[in-house]
N, C-alpha and C. Protein backbone atom coordinates (compact mmCIF):
# COMPACT_ATOMS: atom_id res chain seq x y z
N UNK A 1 79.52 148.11 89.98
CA UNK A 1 80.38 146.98 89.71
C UNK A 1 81.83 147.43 89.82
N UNK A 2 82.41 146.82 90.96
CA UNK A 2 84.35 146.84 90.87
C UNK A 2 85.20 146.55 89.54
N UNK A 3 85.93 147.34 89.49
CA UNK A 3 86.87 147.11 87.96
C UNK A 3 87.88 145.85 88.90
N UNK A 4 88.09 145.11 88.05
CA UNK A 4 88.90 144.05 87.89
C UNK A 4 90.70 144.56 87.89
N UNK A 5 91.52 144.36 88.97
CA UNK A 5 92.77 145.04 88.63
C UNK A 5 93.57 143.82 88.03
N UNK A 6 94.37 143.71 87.17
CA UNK A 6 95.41 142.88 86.46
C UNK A 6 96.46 142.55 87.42
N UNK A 7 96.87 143.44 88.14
CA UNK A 7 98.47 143.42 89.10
C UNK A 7 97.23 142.10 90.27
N UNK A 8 98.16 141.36 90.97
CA UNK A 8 97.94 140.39 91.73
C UNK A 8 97.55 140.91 93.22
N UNK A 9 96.23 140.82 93.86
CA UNK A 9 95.66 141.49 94.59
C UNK A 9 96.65 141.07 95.98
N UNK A 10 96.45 142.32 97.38
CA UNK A 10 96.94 142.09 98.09
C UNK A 10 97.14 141.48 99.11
N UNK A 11 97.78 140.32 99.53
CA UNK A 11 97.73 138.91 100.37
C UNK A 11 97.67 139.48 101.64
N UNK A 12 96.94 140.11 102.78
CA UNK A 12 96.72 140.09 103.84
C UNK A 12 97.19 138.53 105.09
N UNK A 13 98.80 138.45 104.91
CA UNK A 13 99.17 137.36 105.29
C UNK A 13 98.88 137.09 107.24
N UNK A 14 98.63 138.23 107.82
CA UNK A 14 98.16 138.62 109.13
C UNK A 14 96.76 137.34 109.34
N UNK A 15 96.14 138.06 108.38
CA UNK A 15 95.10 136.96 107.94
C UNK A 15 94.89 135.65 108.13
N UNK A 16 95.70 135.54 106.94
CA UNK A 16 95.93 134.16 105.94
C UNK A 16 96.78 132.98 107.13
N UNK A 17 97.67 133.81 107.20
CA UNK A 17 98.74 133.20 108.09
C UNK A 17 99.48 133.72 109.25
N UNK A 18 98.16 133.20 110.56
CA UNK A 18 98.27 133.98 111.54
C UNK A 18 99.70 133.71 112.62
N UNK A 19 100.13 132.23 112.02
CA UNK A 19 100.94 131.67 112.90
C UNK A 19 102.30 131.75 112.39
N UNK A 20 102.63 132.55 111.06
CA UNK A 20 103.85 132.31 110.57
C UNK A 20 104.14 134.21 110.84
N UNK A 21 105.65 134.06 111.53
CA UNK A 21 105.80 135.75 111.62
C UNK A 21 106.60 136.40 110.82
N UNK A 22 106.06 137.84 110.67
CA UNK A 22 106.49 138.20 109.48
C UNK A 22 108.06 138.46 109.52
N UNK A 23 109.04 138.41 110.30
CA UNK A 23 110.28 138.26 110.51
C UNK A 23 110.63 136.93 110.96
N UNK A 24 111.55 136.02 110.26
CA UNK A 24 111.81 134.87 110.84
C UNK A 24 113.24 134.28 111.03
N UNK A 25 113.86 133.49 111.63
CA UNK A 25 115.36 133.35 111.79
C UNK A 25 115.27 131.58 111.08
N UNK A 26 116.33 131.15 111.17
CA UNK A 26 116.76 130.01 110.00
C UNK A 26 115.91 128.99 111.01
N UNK A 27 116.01 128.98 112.08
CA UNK A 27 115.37 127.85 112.92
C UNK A 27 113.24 127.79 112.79
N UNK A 28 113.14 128.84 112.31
CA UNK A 28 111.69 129.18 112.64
C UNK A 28 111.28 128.92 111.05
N UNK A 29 112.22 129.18 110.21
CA UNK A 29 111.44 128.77 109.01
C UNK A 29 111.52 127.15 108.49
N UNK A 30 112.68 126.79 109.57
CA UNK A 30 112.96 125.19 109.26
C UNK A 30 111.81 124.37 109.78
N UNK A 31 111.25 124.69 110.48
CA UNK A 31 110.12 124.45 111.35
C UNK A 31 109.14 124.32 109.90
N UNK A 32 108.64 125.67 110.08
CA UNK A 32 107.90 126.05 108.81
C UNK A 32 107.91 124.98 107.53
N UNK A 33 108.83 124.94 106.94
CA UNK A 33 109.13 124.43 105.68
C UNK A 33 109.51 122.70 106.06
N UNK A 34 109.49 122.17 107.39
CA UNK A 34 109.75 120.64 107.55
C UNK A 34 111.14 120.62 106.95
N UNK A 35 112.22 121.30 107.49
CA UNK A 35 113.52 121.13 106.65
C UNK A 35 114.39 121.34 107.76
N UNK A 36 115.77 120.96 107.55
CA UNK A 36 116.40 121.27 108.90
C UNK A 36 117.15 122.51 108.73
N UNK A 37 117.46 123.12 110.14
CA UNK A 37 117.99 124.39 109.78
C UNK A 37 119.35 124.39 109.52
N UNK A 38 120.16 123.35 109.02
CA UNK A 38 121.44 123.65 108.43
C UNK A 38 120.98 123.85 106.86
N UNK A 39 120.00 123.06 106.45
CA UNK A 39 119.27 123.33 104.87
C UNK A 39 119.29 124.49 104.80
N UNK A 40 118.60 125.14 105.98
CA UNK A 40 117.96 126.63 105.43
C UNK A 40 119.15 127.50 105.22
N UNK A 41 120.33 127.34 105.97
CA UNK A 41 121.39 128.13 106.43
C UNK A 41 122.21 128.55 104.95
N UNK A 42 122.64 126.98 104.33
CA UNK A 42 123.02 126.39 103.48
C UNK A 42 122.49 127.31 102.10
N UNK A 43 121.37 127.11 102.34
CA UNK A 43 120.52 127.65 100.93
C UNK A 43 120.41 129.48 101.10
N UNK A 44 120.38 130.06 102.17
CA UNK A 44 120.62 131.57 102.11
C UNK A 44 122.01 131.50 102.02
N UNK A 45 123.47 130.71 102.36
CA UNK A 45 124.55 131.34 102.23
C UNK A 45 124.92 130.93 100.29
N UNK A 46 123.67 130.16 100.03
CA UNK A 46 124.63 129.96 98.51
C UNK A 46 123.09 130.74 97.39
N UNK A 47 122.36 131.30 98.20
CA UNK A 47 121.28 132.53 97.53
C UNK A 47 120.42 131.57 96.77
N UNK A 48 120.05 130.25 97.51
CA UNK A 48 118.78 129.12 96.90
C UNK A 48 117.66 130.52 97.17
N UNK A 49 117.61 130.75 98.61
CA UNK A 49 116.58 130.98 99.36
C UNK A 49 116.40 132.85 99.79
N UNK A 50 115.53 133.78 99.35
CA UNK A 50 115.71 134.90 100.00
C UNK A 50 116.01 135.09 101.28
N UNK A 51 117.50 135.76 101.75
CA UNK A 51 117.40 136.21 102.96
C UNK A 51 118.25 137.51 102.93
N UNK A 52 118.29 137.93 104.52
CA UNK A 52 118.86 139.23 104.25
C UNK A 52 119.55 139.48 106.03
N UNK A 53 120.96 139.56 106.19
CA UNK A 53 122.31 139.59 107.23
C UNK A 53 122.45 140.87 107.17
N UNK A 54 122.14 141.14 108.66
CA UNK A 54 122.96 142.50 108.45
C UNK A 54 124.64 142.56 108.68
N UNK A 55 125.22 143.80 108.05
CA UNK A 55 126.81 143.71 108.30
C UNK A 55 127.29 143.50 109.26
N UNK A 56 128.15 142.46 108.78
CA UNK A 56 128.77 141.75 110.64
C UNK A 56 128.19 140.57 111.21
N UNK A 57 126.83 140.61 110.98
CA UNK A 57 125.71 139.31 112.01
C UNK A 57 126.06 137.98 111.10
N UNK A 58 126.15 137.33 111.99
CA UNK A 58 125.98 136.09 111.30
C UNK A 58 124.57 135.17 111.58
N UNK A 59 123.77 135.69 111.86
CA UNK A 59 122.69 134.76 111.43
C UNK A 59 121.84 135.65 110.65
N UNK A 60 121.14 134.73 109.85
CA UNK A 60 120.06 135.03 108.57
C UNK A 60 118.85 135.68 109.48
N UNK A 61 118.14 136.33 108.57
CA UNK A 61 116.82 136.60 108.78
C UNK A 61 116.10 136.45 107.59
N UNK A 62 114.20 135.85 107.61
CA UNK A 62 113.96 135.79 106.50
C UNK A 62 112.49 136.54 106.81
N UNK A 63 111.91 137.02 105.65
CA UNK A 63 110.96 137.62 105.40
C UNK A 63 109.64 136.99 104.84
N UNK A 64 108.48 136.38 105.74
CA UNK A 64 107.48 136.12 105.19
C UNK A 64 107.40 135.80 103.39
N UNK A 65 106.69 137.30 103.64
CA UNK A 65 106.27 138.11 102.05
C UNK A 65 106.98 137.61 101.06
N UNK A 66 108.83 137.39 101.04
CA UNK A 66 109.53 136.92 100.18
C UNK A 66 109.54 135.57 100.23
N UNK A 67 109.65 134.91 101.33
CA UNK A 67 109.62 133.17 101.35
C UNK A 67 108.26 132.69 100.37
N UNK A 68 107.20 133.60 100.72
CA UNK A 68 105.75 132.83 100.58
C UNK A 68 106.14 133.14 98.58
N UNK A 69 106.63 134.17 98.22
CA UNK A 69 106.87 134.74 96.87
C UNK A 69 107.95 133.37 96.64
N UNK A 70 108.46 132.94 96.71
CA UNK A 70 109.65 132.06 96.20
C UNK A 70 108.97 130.87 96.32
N UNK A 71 108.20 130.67 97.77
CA UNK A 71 107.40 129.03 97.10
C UNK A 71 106.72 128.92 95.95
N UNK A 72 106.19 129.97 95.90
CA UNK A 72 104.95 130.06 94.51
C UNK A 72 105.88 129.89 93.48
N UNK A 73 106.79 130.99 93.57
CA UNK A 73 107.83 130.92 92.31
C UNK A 73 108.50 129.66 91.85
N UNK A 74 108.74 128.71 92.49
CA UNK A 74 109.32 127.51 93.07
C UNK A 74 108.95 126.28 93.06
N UNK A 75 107.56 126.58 92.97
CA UNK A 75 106.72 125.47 93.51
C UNK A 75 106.98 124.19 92.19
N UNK A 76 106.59 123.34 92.84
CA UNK A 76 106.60 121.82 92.35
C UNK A 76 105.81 121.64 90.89
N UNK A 77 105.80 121.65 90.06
CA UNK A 77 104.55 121.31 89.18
C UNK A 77 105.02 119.81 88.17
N UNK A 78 104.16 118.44 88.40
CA UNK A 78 104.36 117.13 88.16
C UNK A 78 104.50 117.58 86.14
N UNK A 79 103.48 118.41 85.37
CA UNK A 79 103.88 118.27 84.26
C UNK A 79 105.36 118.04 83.87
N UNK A 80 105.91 119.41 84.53
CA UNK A 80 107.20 119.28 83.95
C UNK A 80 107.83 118.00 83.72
N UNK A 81 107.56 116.80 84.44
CA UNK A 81 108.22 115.52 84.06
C UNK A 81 107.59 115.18 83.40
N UNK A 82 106.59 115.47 83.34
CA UNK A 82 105.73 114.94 81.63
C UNK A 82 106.19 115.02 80.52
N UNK A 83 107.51 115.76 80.41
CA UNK A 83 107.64 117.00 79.22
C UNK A 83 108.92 116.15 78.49
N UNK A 84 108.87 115.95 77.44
CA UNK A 84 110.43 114.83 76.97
C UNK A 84 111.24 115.93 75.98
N UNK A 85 112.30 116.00 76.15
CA UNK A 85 113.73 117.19 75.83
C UNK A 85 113.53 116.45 74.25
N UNK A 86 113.88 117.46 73.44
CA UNK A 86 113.92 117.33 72.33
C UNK A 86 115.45 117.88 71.95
């Protein structure tokens, strides 16, 4: 019998997600995400969204692994409007 590990097992996104690449530019994730790519641009220059410029370049690059980590992180959940501020 396999021991059970606690840390969150490893997402084989090659796999999972054969059509999304693991390097992506603002136009390819706008695609992705149904958003336009001034959104995406917008949201890495004010740090909504993980990305990462190298010195000098001006266009974004984004990373799978971290996008797919920020939806989860991110994600939508309807309770919360359930919830009344006290």
């Amino acid at each position: 019998m396999s021991e059970v590990s606690e840390e969150s097992p490893q997402i084989t996104y090659e796999k999972w997600y054969p059509d999304v690449p693991p390097v992506m530019d603002s136009q390819e994730l706008a695609d992705l995400l149904s958003a336009s790519d001034q959104v995406i641009r917008t949201w890495a220059r004010e740090g909504v969204i993980p990305s990462h410029r190298a010195p000098g370049a001006r266009k974004f690059k984004f990373l799978r692994h971290e996008i797919f980590e920020w939806l989860v992180e991110n994600r939508y959940d309807p309770q919360d409007d359930n919830q009344t501020s006290t």
